[in-house]
Protein backbone atom coordinates (compact mmCIF):
# COMPACT_ATOMS: atom_id res chain seq x y z
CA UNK A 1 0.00 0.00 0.00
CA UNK A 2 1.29 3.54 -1.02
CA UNK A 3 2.09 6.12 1.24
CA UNK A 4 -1.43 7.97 -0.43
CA UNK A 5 -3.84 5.49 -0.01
CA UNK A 6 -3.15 4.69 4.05
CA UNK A 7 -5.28 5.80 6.86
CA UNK A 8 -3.72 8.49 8.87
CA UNK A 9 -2.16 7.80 12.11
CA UNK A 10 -2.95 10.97 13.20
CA UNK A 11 -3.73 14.38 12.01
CA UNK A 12 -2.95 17.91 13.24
CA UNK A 13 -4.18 20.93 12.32
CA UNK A 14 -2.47 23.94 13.13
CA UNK A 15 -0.88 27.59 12.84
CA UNK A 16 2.21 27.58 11.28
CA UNK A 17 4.86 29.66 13.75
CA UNK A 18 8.04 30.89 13.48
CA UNK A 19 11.25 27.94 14.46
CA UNK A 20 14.93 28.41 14.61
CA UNK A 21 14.78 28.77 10.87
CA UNK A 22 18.18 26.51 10.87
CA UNK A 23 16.14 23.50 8.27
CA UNK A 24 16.00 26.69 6.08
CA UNK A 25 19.88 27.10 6.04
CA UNK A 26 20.89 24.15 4.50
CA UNK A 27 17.97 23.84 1.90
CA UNK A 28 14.88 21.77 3.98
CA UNK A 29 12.53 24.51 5.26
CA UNK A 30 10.09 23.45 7.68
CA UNK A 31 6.57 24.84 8.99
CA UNK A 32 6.45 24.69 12.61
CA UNK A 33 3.58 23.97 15.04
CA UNK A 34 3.29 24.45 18.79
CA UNK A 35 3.80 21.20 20.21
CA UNK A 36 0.56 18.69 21.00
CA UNK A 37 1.04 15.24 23.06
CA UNK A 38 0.39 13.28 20.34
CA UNK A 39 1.94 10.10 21.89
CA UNK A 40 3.78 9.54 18.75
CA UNK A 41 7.29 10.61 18.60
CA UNK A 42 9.78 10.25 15.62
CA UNK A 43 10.00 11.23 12.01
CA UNK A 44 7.14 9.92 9.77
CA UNK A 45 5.68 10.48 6.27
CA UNK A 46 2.91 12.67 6.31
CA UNK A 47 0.41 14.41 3.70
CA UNK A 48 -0.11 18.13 4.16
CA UNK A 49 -3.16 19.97 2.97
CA UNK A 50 -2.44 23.74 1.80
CA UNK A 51 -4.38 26.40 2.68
CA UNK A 52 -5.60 26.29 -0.70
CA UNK A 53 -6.30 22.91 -0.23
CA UNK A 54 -3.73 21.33 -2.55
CA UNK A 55 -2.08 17.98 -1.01
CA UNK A 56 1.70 17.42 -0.72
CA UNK A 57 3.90 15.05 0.79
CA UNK A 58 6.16 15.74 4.16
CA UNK A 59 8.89 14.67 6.61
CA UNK A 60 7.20 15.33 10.04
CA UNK A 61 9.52 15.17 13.16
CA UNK A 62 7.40 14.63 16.56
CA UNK A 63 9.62 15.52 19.52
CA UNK A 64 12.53 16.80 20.64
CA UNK A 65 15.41 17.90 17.87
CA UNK A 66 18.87 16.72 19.67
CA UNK A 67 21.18 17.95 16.97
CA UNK A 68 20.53 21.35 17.34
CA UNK A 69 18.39 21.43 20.78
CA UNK A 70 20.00 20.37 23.84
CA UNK A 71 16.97 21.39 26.18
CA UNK A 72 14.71 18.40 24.82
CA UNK A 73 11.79 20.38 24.40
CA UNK A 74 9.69 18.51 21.82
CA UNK A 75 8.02 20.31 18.81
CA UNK A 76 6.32 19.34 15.27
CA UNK A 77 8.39 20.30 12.29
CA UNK A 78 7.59 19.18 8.80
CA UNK A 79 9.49 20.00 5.83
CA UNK A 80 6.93 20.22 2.94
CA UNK A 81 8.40 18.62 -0.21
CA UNK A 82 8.16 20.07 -3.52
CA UNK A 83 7.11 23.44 -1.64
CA UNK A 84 7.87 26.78 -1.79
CA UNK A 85 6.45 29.73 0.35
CA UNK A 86 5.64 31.67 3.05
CA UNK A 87 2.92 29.86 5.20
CA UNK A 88 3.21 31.76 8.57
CA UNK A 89 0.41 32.54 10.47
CA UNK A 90 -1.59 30.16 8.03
CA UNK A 91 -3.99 27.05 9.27
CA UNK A 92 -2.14 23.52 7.97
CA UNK A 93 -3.26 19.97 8.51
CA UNK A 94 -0.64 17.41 8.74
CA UNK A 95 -1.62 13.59 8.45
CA UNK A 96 0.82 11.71 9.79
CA UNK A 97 1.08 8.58 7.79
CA UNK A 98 3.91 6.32 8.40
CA UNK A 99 6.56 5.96 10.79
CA UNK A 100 10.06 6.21 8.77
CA UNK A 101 12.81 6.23 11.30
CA UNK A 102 13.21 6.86 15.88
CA UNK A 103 14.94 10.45 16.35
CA UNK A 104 18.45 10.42 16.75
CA UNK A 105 21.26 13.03 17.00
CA UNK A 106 23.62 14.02 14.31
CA UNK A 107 27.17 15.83 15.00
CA UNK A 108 25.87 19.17 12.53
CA UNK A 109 23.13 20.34 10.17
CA UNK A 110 24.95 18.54 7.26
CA UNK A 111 24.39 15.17 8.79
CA UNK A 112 20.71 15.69 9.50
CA UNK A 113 20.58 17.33 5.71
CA UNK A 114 22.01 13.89 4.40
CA UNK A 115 20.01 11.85 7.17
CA UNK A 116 16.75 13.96 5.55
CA UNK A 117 17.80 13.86 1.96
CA UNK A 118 17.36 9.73 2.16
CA UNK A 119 14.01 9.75 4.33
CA UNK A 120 12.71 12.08 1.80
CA UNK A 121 13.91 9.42 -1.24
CA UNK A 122 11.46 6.57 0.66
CA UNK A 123 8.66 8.88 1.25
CA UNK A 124 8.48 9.49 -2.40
CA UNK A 125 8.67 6.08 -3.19
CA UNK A 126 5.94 5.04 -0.90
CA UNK A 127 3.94 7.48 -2.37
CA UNK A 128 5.04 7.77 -5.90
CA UNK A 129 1.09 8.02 -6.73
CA UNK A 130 0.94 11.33 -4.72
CA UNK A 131 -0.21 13.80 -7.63
């Protein structure tokens, strides 16, 4: 079964807000949400729907970011792919869909870039049927 055609795990709907903006820096923007106990924590592929209601696939991280946050303060992050544009302040849903990989911590940015760059590669190929 696809990526697509699953039931969501979960879905969250919410405000996008200003992060660290650090994704950005290294070419993997993210939309960030205030964080909800979702008991579910680690990076999945998810299905956003725009504001204008268009769907596209994600990278969703659920909890805390260890490479670049010490503190272990959890948050939702998801890097829309194929997506460019300025969605703060705007109303997303996020399905969460499938769970690709547990968080762990990389030494820099670079190793979570390379780390992201291969989730990214499955999500699309579990849900090549996407558009």
């Amino acid at each position: 079964m696809s990526t697509t055609q699953c039931s969501p795990l979960h879905k969250i709907t919410g405000i996008v807000i200003h992060g660290n903006q650090l994704g950005r820096t290294v070419g993997m923007p993210t939309a960030n949400f205030y964080y909800q106990d979702l008991d579910l924590e680690g990076v999945f592929a998810s299905r956003v729907v725009l504001p204008n209601g268009e769907t596209k696939l994600g990278i969703t991280n659920i909890g805390a970011k260890p490479s670049v946050d010490d503190s272990g303060r959890k948050n939702i992050e998801t890097h829309i792919l194929d997506f460019e544009g300025d969605l703060y302040g705007q109303i997303l849903e996020i399905e969460i869909l499938d769970k690709i990989r547990d968080i762990k911590k990389f030494n820099n940015l670079e190793e979570v870039k390379a780390q992201v760059d291969k989730d990214i590669k499955k999500i699309k190929f579990l849900g090549a049927d996407q558009q």
